[in-house]
Structure formats: structure tokens, C-alpha cells
N, C-alpha and C. Protein backbone atom coordinates (compact mmCIF):
# COMPACT_ATOMS: atom_id res chain seq x y z
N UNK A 1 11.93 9.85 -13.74
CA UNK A 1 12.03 10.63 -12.51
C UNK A 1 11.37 9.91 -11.34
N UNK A 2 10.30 9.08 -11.51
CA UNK A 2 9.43 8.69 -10.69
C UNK A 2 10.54 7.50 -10.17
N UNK A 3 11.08 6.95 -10.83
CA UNK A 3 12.01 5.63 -10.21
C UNK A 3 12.86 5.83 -9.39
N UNK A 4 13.78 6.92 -10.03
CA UNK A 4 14.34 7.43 -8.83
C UNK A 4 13.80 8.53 -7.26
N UNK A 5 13.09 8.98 -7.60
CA UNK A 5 12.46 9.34 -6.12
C UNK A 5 11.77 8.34 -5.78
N UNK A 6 11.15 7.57 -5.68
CA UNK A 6 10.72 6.79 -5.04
C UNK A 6 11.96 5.56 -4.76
N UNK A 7 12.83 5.08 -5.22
CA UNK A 7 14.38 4.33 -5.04
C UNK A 7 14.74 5.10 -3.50
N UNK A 8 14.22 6.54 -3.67
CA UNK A 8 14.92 7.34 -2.30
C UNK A 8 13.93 6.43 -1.08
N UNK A 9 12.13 6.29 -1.60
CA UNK A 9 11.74 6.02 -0.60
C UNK A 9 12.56 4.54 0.22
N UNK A 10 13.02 4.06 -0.43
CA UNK A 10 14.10 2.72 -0.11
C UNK A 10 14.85 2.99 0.77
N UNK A 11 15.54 3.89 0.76
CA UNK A 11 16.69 4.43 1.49
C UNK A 11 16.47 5.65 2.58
N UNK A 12 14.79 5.58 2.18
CA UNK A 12 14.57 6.86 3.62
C UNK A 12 14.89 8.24 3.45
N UNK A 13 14.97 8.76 2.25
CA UNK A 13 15.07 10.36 2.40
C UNK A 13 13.90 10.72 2.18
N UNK A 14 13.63 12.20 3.09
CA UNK A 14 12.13 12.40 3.02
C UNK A 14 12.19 13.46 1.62
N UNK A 15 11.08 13.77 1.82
CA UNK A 15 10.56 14.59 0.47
C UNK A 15 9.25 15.46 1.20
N UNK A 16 9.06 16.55 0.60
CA UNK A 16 7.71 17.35 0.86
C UNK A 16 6.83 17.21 0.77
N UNK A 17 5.54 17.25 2.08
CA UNK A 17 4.28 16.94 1.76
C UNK A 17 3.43 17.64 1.01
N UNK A 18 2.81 17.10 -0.12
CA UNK A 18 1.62 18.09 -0.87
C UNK A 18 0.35 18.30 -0.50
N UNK A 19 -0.51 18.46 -0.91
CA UNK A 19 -2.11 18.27 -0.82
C UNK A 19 -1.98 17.14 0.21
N UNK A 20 -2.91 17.39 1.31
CA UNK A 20 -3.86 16.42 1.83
C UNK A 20 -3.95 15.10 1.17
N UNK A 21 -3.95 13.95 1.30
CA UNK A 21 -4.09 12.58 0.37
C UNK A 21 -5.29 12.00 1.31
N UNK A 22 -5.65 11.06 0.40
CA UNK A 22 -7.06 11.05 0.98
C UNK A 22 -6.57 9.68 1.24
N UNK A 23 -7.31 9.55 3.07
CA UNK A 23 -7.27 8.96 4.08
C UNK A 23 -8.25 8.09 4.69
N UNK A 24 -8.04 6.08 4.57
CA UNK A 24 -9.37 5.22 4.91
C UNK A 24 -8.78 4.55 5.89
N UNK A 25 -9.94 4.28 6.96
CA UNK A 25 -9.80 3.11 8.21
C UNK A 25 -9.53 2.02 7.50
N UNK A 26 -9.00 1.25 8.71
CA UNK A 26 -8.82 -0.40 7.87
C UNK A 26 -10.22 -1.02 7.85
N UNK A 27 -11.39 -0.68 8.69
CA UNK A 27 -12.58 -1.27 8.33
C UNK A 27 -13.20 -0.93 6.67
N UNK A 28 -13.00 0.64 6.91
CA UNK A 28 -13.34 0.79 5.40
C UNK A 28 -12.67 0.09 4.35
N UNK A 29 -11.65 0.45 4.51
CA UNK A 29 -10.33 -0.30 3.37
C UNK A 29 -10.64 -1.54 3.12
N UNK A 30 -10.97 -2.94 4.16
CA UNK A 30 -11.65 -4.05 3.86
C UNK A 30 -12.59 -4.00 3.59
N UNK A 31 -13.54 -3.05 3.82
CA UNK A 31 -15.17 -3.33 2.80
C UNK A 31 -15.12 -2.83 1.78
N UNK A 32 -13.99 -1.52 1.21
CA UNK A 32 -13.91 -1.60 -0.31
C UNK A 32 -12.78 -2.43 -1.25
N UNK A 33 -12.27 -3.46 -0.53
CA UNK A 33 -11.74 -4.75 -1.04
C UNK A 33 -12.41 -5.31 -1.14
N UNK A 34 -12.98 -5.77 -0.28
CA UNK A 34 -14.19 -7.16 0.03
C UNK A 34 -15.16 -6.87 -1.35
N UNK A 35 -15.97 -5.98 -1.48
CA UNK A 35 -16.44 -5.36 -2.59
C UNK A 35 -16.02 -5.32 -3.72
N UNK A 36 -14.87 -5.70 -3.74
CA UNK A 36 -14.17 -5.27 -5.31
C UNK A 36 -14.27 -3.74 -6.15
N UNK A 37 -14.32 -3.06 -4.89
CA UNK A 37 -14.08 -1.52 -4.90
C UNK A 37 -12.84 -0.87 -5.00
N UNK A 38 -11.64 -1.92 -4.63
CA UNK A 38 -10.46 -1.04 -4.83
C UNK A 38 -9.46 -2.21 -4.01
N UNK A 39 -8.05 -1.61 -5.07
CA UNK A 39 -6.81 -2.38 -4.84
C UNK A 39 -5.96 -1.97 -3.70
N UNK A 40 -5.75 -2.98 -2.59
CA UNK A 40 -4.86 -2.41 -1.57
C UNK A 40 -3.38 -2.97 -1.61
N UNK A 41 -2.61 -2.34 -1.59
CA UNK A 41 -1.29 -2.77 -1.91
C UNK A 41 -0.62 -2.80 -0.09
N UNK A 42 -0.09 -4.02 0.38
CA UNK A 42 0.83 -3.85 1.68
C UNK A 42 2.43 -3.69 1.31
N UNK A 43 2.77 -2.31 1.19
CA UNK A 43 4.52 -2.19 1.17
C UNK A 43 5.17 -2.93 2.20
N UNK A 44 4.98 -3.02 3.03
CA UNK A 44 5.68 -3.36 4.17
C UNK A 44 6.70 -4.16 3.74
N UNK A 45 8.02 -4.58 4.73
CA UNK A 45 8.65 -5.70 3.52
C UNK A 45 8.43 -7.00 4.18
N UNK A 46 9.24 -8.04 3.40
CA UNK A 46 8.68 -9.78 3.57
C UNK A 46 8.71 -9.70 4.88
N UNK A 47 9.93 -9.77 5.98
CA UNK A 47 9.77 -10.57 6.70
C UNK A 47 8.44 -9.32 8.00
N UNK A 48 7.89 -8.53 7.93
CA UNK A 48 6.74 -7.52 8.11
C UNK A 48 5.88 -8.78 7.28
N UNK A 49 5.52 -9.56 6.36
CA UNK A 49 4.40 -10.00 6.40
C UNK A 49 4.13 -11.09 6.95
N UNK A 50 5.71 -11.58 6.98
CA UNK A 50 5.68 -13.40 7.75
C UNK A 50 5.32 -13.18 8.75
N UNK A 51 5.53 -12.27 9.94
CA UNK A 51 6.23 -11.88 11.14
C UNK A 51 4.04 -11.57 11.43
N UNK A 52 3.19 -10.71 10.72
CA UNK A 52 2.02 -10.63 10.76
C UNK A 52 0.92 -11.28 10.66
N UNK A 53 1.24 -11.74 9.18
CA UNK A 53 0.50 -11.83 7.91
C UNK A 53 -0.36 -10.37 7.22
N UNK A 54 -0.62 -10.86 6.41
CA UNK A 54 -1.22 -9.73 5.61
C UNK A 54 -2.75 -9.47 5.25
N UNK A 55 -3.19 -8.07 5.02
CA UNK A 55 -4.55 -7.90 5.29
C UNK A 55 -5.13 -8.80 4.13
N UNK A 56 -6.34 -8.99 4.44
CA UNK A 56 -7.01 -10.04 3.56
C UNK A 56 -7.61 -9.11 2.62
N UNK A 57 -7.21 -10.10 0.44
CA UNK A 57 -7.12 -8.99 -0.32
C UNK A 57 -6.38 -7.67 -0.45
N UNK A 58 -5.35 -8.21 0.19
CA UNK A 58 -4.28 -7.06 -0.11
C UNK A 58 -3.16 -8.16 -1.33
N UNK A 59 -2.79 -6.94 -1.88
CA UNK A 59 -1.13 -7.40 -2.83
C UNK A 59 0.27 -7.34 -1.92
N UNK A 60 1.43 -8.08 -1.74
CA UNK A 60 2.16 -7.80 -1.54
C UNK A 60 3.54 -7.11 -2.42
N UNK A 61 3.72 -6.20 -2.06
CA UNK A 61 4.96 -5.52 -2.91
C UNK A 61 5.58 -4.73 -1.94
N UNK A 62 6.56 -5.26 -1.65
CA UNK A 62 7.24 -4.37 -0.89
C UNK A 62 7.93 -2.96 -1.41
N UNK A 63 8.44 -1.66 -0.71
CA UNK A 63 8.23 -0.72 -0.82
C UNK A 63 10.43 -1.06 -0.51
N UNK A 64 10.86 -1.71 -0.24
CA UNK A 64 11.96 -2.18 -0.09
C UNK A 64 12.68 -2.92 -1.46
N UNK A 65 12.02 -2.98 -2.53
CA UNK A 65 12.88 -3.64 -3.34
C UNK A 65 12.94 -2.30 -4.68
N UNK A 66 14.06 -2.50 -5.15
CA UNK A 66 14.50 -2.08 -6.09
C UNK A 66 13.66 -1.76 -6.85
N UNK A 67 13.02 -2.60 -7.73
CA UNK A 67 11.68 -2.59 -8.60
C UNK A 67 10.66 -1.69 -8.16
N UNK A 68 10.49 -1.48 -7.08
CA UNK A 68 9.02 -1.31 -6.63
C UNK A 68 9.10 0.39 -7.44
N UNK A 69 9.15 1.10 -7.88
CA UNK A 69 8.99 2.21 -8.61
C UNK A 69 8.24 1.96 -9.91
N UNK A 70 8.85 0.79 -10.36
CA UNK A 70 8.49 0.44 -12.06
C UNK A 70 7.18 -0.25 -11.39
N UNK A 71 7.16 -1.17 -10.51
CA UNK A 71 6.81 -2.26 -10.03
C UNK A 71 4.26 -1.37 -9.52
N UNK A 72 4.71 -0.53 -9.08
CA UNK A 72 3.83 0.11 -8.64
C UNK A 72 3.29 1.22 -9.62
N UNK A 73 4.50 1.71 -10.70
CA UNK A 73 3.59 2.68 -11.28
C UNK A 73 2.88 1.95 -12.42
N UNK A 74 3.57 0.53 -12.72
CA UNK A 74 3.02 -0.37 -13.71
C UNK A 74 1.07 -1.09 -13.38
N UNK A 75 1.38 -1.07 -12.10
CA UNK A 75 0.04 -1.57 -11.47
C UNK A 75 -0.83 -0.22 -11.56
N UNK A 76 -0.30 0.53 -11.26
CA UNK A 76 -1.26 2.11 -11.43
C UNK A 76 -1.53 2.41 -12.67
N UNK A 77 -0.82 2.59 -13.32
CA UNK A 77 -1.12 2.65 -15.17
C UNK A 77 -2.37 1.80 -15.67
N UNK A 78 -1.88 0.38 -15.28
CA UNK A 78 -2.92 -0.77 -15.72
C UNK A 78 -4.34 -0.54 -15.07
N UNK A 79 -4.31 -0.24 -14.15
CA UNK A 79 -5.74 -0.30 -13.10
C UNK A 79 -6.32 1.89 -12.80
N UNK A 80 -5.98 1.97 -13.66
CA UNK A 80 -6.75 3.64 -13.94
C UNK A 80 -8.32 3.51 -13.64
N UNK A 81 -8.53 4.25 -13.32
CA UNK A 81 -9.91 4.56 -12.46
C UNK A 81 -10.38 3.78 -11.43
N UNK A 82 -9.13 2.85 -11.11
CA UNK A 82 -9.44 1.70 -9.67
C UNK A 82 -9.00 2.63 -8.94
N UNK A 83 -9.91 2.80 -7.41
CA UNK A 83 -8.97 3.48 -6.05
C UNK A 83 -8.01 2.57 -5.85
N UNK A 84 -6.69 2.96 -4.97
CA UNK A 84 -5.68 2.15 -4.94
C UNK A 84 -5.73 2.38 -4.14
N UNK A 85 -5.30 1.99 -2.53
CA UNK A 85 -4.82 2.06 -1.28
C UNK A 85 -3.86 1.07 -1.02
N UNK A 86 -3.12 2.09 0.38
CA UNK A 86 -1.21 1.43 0.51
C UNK A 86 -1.80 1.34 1.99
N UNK A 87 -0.94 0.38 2.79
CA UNK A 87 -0.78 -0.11 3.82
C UNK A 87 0.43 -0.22 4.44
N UNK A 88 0.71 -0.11 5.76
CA UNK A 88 1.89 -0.29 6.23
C UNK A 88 1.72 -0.98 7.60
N UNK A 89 2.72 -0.50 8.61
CA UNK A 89 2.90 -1.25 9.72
C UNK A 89 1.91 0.06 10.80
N UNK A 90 2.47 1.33 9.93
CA UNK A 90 1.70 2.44 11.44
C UNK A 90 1.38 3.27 10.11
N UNK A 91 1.09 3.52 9.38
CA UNK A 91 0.86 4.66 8.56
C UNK A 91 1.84 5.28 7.95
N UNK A 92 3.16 5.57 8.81
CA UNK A 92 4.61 6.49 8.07
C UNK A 92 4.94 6.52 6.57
N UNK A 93 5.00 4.92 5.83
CA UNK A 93 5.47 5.12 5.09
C UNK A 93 4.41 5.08 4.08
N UNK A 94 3.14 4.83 4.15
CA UNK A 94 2.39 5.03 3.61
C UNK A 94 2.07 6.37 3.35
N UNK A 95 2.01 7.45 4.40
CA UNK A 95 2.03 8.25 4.11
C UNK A 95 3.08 9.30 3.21
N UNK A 96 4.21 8.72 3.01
CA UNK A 96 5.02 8.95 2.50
C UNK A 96 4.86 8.56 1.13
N UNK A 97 4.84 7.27 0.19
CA UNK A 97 4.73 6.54 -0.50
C UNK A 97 3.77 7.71 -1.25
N UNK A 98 2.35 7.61 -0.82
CA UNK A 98 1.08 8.62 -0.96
C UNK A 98 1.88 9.70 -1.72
N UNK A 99 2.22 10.73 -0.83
CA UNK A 99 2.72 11.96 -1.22
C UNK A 99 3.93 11.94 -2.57
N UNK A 100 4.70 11.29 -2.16
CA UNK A 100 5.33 10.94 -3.61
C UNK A 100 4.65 10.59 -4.96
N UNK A 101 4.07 9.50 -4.39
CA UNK A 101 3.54 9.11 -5.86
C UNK A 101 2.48 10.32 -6.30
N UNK A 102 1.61 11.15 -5.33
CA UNK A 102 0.66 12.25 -5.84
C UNK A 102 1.78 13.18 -6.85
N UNK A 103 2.75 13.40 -5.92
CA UNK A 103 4.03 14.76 -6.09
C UNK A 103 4.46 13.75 -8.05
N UNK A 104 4.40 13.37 -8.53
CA UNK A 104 4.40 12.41 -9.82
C UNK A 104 3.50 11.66 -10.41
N UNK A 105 2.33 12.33 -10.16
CA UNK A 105 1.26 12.03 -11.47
C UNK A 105 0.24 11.48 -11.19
N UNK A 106 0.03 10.91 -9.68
CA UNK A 106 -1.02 9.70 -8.90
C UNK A 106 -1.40 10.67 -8.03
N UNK A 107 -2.46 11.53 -8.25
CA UNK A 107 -3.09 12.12 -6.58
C UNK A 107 -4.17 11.05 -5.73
N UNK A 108 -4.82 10.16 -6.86
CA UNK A 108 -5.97 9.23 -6.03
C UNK A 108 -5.22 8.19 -4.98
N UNK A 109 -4.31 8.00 -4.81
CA UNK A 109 -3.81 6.64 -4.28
C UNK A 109 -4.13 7.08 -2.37
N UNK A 110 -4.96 6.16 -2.27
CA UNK A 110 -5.25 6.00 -0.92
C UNK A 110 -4.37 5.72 0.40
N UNK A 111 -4.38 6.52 1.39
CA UNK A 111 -3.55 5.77 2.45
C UNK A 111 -4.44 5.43 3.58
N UNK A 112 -4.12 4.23 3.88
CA UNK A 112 -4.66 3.36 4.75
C UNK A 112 -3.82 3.97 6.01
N UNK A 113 -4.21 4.82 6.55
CA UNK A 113 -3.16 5.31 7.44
C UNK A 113 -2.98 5.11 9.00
N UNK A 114 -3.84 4.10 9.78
CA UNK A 114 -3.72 3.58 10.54
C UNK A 114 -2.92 2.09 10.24
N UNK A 115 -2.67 1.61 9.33
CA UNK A 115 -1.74 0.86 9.54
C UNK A 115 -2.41 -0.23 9.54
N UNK A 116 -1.54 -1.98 9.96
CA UNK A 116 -1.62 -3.05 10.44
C UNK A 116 -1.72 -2.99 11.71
N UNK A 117 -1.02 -2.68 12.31
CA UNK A 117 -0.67 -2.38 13.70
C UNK A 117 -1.36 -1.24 14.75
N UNK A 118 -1.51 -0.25 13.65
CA UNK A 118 -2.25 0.83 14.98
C UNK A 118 -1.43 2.21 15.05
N UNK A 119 -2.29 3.18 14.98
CA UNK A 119 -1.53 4.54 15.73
C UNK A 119 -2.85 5.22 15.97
N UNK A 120 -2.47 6.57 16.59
CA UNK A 120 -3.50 7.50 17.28
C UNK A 120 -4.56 8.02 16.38
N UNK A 121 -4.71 7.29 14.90
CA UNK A 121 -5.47 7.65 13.81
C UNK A 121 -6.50 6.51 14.12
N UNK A 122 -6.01 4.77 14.50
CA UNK A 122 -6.92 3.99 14.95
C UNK A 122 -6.45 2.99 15.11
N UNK A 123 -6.86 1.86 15.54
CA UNK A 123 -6.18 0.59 16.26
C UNK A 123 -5.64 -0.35 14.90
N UNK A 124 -5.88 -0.26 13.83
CA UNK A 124 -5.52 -1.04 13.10
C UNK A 124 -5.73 -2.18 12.62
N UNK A 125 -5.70 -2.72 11.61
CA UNK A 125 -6.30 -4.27 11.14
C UNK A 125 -5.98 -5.30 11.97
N UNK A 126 -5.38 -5.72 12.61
CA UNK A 126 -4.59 -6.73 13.52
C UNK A 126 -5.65 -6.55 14.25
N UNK A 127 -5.33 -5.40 15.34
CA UNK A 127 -5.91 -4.75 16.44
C UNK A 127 -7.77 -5.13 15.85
N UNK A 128 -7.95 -4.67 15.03
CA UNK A 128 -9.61 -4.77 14.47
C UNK A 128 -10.17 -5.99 14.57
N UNK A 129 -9.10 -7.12 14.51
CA UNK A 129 -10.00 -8.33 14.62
C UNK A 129 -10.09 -8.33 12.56
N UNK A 130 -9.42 -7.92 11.31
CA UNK A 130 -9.94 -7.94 10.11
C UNK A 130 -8.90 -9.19 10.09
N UNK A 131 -9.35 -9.87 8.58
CA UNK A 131 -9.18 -10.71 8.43
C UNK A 131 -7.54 -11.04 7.58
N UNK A 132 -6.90 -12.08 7.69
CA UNK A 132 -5.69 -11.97 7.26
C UNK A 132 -5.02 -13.04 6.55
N UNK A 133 -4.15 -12.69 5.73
CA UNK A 133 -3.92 -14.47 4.86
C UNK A 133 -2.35 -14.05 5.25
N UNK A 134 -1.85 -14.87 4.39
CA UNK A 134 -0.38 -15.60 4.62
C UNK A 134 0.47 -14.60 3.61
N UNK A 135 1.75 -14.00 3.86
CA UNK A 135 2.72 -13.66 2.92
C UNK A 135 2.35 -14.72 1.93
N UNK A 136 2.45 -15.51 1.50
CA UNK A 136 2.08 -16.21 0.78
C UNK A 136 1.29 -15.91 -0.54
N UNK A 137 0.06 -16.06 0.04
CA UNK A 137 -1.06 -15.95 -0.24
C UNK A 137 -1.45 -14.51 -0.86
N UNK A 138 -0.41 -13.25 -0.23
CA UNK A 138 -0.53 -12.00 -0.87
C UNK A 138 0.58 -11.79 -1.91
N UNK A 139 1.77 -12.81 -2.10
CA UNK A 139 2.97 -12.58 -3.15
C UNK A 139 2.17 -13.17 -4.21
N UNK A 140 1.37 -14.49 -4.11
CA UNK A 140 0.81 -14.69 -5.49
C UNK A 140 -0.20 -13.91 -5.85
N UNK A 141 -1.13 -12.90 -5.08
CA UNK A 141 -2.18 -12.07 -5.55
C UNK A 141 -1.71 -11.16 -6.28
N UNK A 142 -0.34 -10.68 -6.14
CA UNK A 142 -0.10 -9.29 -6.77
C UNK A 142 1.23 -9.81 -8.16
N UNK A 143 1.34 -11.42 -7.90
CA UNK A 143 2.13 -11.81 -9.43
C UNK A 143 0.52 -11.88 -10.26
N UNK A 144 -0.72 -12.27 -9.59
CA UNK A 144 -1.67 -12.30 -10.82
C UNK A 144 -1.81 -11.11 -11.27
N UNK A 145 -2.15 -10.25 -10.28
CA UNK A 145 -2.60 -8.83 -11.32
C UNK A 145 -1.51 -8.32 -11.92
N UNK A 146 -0.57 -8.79 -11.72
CA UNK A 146 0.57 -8.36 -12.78
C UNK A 146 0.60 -9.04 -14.00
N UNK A 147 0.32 -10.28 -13.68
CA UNK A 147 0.09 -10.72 -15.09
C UNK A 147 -1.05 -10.41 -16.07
N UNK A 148 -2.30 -9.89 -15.45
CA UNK A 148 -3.20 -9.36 -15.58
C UNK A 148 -2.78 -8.17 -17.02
N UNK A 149 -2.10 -7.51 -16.39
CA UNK A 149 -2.02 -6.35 -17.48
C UNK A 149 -1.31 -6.31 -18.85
């Protein structure tokens, strides 16, 4: 069930918000990376990370590919009692992503809900001056922890 509602998040149909999901700045979000406090995943898709780059200690997995259902609940399974936090460009689909995955079995998963970029929640990692690596550099972080498990 989870593959296919979230396949929808691919294609943009919304779904109902549940519970409140619990909500971190990008300052926080990098000091509980930096820490080795918790996994941040950037959905955004590739050319969103070339076009940026990506937050430093983040995974890349886009929220655009096919996989990403198996792809994300496989990383969640493996990493149980890690906080997880999602990232995006403004918060939207993070917040979305969030609510789904709670609405199917994940209520902890964090949204980074100001984004890369910024909205009226806060200026955003870019905007923050936080630190940033290369699409690159975040496609091989998130083939290790996959291999990891």
C-alpha cells in the first residue's frame, strides 16, 4: 500500500493531513547531522541538486523516481530509532512526503520545513549561509547507507 501512495506523491495527488509532524530549522537539522544525531534525506530531484547543491550530510533520493517508496521505506526499516528528516526546495513536498509516510506506519520522520531555499517558516539553508556538497557527493552518501543495511 505504502508504494503505491507514495508513487501518487510522484505524480502530485494530494492526500490528507494527519497529526502535526514534527518540524526542524535548517540550523537545527545541520547540528543534528553534524552530530550524528539523525539522517536527512533531500527528495528534491537531480537536476534541484545540480542546479543548488545539496545540504551538507544529507542523502540524495529523489522523491521523483519510481523506487523511491521501496527506496525510503527500506532506509526507514534499517535505521529504526534514527530521527529521519526530509528536505526540499520550500517545505511543500516535504511536508507532504511527512504526512504520508506518518498516514503508513512512520510518525517520527522529520520535516525540515523551511526548505533549501526559504519560506515564511525561515530563510533556509542556502539563504543560512549552511554548508553544501555536490549532487555528487550526496548520490554516493545514500548508495552507502544503502549498502549499509
Amino acid at each position: 500500500m505504502l508504494k503505491g501512495v507514495l508513487f501518487a506523491v510522484s505524480i502530485g495527488v494530494a492526500a490528507p493531513l494527519s497529526a502535526e509532524p514534527t518540524v526542524m530549522s535548517a540550523p537545527d537539522a545541520f547540528a543534528a547531522v553534524s552530530n550524528d544525531e539523525m539522517i536527512l534525506i533531500d527528495i528534491r530531484s537531480p537536476g534541484e541538486w545540480v542546479e543548488t547543491g545539496v545540504a551538507e550530510g544529507a542523502l540524495a533520493l529523489t522523491m521523483h523516481s519510481p523506487e523511491f517508496a521501496s527506496k525510503i521505506t527500506s532506509l526507514l526499516n534499517a535505521n529504526q530509532g534514527v530521527p529521519v528528516g526530509l528536505i526540499c526546495a520550500t517545505g511543500g513536498r516535504t511536508e507532504y512526503v511527512v504526512s504520508i509516510l506518518a498516514e503508513n506506519g512512520f510518525p517520527d520522520v522529520i520535516d525540515v520545513s523551511e526548505g533549501m531555499i526559504g519560506n515564511d517558516r525561515g530563510a533556509g539553508w542556502i539563504e543560512r549561509g549552511l554548508p553544501l556538497i555536490t549532487s555528487d557527493e550526496a548520490q554516493a552518501a545514500y548508495r552507502l547507507v544503502s549498502l549499509r543495511r
